[in-house]
C-alpha atoms as a PDB file:
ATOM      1  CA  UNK A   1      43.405 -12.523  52.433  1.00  0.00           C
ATOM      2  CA  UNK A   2      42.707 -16.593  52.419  1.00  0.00           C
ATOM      3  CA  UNK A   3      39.391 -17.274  54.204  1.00  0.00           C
ATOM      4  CA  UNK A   4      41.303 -19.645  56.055  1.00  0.00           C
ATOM      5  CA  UNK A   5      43.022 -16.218  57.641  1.00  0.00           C
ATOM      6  CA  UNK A   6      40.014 -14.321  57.704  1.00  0.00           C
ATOM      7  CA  UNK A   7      38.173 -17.024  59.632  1.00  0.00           C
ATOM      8  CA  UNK A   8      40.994 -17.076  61.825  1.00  0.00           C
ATOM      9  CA  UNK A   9      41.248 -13.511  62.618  1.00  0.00           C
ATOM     10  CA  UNK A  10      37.638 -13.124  62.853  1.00  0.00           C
ATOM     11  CA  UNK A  11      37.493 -16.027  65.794  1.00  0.00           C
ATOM     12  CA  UNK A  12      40.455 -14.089  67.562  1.00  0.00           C
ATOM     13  CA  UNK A  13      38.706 -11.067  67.249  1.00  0.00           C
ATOM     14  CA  UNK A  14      35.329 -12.503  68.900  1.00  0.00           C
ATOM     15  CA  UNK A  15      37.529 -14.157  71.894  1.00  0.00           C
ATOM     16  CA  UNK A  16      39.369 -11.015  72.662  1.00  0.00           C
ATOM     17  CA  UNK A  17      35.767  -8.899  72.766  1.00  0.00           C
ATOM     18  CA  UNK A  18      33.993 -12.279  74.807  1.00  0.00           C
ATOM     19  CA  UNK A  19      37.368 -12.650  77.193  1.00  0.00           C
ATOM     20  CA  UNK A  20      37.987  -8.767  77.577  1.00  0.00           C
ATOM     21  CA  UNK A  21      33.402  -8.319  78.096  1.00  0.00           C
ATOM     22  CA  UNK A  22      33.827 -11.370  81.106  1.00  0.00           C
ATOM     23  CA  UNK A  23      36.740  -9.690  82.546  1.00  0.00           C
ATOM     24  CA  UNK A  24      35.071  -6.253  82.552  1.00  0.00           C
ATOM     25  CA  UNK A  25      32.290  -8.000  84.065  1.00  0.00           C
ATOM     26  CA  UNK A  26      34.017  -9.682  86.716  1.00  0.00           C
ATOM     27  CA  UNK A  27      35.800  -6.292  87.923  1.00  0.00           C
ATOM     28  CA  UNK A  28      32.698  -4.647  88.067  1.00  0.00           C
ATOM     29  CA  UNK A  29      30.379  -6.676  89.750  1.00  0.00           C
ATOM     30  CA  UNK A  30      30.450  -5.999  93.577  1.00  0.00           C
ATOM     31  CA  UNK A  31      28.820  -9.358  94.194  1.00  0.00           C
ATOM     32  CA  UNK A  32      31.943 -11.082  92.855  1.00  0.00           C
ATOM     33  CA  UNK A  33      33.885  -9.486  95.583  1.00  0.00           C
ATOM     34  CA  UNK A  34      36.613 -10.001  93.131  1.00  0.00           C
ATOM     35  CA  UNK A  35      40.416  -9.561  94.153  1.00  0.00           C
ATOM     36  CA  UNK A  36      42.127  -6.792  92.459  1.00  0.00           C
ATOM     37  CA  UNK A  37      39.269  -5.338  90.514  1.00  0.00           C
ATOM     38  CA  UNK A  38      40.621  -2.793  88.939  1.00  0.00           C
ATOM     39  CA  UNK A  39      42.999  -5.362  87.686  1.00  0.00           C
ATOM     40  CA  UNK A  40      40.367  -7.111  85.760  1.00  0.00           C
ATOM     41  CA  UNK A  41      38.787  -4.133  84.396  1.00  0.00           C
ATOM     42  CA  UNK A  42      42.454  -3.178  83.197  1.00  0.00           C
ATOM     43  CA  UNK A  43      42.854  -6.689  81.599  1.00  0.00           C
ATOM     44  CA  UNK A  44      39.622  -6.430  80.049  1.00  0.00           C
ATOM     45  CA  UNK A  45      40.118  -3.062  78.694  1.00  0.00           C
ATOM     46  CA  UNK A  46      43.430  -4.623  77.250  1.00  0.00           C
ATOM     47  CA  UNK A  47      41.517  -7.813  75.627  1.00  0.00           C
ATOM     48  CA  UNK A  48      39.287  -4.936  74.492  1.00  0.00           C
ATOM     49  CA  UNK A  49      41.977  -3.374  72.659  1.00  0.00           C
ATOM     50  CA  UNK A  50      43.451  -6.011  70.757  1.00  0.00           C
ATOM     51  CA  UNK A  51      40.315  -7.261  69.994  1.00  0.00           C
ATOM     52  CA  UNK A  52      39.604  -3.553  68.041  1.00  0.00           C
ATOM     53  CA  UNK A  53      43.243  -4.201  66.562  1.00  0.00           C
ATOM     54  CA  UNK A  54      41.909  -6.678  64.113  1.00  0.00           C
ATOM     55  CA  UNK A  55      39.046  -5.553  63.843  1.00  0.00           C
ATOM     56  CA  UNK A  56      41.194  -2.582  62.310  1.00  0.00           C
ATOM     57  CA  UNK A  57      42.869  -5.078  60.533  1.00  0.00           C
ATOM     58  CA  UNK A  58      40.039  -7.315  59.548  1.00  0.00           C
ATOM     59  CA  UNK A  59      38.773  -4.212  57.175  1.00  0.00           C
ATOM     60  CA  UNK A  60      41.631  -3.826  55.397  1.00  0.00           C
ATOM     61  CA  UNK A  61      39.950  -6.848  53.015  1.00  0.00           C
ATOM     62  CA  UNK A  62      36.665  -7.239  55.153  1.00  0.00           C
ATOM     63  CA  UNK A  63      33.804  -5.297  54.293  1.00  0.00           C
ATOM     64  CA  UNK A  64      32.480  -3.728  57.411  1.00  0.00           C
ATOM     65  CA  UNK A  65      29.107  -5.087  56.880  1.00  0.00           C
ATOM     66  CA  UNK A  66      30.908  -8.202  57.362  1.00  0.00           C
ATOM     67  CA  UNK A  67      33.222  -7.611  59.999  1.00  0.00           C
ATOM     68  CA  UNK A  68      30.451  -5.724  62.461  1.00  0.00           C
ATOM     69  CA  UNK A  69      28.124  -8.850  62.254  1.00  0.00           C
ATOM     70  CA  UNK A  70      31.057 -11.247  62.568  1.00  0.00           C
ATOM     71  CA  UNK A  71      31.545  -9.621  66.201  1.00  0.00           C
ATOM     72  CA  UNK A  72      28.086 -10.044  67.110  1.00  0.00           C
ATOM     73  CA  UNK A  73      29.095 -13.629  66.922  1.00  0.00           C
ATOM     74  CA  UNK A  74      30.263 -13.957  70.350  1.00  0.00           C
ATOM     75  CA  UNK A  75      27.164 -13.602  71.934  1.00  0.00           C
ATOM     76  CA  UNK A  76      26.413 -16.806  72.684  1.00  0.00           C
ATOM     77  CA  UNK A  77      30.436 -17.236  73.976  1.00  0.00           C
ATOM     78  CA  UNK A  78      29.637 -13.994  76.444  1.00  0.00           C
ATOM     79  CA  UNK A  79      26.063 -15.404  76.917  1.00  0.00           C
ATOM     80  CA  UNK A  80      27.363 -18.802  78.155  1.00  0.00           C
ATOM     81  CA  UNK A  81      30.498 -17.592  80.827  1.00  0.00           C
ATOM     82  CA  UNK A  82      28.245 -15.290  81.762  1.00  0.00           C
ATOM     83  CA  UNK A  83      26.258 -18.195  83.115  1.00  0.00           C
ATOM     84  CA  UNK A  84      29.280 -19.979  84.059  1.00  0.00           C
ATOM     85  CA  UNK A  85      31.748 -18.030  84.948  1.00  0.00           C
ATOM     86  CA  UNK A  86      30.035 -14.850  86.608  1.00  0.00           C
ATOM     87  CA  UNK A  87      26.569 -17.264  87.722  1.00  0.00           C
ATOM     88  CA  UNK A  88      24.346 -14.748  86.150  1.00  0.00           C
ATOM     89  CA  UNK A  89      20.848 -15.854  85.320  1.00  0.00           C
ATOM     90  CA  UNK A  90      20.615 -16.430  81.353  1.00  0.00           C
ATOM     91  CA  UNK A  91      16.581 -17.238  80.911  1.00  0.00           C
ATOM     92  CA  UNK A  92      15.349 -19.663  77.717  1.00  0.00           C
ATOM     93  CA  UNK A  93      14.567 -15.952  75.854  1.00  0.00           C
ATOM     94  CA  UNK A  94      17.904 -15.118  76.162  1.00  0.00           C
ATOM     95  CA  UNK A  95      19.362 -18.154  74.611  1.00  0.00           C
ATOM     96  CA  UNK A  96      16.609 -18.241  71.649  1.00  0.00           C
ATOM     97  CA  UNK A  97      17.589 -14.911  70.565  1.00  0.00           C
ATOM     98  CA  UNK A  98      21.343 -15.616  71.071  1.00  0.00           C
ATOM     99  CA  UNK A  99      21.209 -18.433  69.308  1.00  0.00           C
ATOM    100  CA  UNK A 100      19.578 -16.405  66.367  1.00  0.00           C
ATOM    101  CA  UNK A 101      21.790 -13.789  66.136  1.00  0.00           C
ATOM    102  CA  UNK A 102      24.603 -16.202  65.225  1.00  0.00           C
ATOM    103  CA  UNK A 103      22.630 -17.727  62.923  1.00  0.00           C
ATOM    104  CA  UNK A 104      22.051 -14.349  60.997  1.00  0.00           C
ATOM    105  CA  UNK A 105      25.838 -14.007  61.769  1.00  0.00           C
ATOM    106  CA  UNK A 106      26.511 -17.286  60.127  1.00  0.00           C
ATOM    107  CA  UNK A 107      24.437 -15.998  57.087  1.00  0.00           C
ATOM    108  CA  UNK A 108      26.458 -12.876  56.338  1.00  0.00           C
ATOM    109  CA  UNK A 109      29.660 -14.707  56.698  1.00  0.00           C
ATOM    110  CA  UNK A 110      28.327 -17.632  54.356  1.00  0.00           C
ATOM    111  CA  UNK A 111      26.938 -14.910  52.129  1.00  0.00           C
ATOM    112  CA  UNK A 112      31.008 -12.968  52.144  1.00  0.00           C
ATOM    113  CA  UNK A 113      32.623 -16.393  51.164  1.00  0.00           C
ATOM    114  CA  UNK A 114      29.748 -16.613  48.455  1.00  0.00           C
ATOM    115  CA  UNK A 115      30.537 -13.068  47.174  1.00  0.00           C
ATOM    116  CA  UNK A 116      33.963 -13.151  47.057  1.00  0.00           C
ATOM    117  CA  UNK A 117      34.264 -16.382  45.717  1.00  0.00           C
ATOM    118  CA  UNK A 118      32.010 -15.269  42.404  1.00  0.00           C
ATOM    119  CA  UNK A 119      34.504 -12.074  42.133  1.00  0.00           C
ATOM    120  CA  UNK A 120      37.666 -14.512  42.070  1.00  0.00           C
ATOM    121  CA  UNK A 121      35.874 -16.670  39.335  1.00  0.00           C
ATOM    122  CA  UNK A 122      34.956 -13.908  37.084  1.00  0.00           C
ATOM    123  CA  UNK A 123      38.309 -11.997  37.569  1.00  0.00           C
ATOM    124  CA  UNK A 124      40.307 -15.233  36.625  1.00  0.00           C
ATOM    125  CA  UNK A 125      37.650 -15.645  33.295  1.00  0.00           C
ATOM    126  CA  UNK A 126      38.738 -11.862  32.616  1.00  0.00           C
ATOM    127  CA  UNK A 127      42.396 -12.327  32.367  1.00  0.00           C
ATOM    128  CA  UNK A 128      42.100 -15.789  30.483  1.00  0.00           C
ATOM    129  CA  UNK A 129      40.153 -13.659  27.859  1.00  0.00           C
ATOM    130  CA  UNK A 130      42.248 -10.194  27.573  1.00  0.00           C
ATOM    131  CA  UNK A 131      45.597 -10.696  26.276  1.00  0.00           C
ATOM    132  CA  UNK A 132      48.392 -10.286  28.782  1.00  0.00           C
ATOM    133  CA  UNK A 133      50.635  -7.698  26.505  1.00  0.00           C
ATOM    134  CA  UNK A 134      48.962  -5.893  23.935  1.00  0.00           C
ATOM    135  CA  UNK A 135      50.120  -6.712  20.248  1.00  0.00           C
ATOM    136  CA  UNK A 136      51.964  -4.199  19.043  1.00  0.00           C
ATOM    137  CA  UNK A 137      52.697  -1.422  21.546  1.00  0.00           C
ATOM    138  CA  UNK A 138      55.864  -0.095  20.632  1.00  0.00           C
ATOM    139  CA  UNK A 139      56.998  -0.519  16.983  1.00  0.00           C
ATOM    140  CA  UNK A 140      60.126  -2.624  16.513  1.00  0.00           C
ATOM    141  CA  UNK A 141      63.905  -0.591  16.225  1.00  0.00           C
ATOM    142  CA  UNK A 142      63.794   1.132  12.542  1.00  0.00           C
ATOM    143  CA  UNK A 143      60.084   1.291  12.162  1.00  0.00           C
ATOM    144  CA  UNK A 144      59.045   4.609  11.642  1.00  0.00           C
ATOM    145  CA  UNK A 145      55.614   5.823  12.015  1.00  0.00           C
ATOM    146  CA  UNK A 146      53.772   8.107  10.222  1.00  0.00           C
ATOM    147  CA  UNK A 147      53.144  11.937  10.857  1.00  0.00           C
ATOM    148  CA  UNK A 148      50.110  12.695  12.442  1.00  0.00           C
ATOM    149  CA  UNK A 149      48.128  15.749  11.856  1.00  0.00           C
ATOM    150  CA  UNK A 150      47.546  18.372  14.657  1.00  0.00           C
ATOM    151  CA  UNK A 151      43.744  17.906  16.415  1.00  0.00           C
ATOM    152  CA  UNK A 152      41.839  20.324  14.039  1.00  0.00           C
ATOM    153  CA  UNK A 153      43.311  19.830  10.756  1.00  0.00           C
ATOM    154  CA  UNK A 154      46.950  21.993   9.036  1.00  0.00           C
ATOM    155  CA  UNK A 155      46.981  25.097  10.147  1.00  0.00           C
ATOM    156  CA  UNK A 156      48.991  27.761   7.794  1.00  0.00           C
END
């Protein structure tokens, strides 16, 4: 998968936990006194479940230690319509150690790209050094090739 995908996918897959989180929130909280509520917890259960869809999906070339970490991501996204949206109190604690959880985020992702990237360049060396078809694996018509002796020596 191009990391132009996986970034993609991974960004989709933090919006649809952040989105389907505020939603949830909004349903529940009686201080809302939100319309429908059980609306919003069912829309938020539904952003919930796409959002596990690619995650699902995000393994099939992700490592998990990857992918996991890459969700933590949008704290600061929940932290801040949280704030916004729902008028909860965030303090300046909150934030700090938001704001370095996506930075350790940011390292595993960096630290992916760095991997994978280093795999790619030594499987291309590989193949430039191995030949692609191997010399002589079948002889040509009319060759024939010599008898070979049973494992173990004649028996007789």
């Amino acid at each position: 998968m191009s990391m132009t995908k996986t970034i993609c996918l991974v960004l989709l897959y933090m919006a649809c936990g952040a989105t389907g989180d505020l939603m949830l929130g909004y349903g529940r909280n009686p201080h809302l006194h939100a319309a429908h509520p059980l609306m919003w917890v069912a829309l938020g259960t539904t952003s919930l479940g796409i959002g596990y869809g690619i995650f699902l999906g995000l393994l099939k070339d992700v490592p998990l230690s990857v992918v996991v970490p890459a969700g933590a991501g949008s704290y600061i996204v929940i932290a801040a319509l949280s704030r916004m949206v729902l008028h909860e109190p965030v303090s300046v604690q909150r934030w700090i150690g938001t704001l370095l959880v996506s930075i350790g985020v940011s390292m595993v992702m960096i630290s992916d790209w760095q991997t994978r990237g280093a795999v790619m360049a030594h499987a291309r060396h590989a193949a430039e050094e191995e030949p692609a078809v191997p010399e002589m694996a079948v002889p040509p018509l009319g060759v024939e090739l010599p008898a070979r002796e049973p494992v173990g020596g004649r028996r007789g």
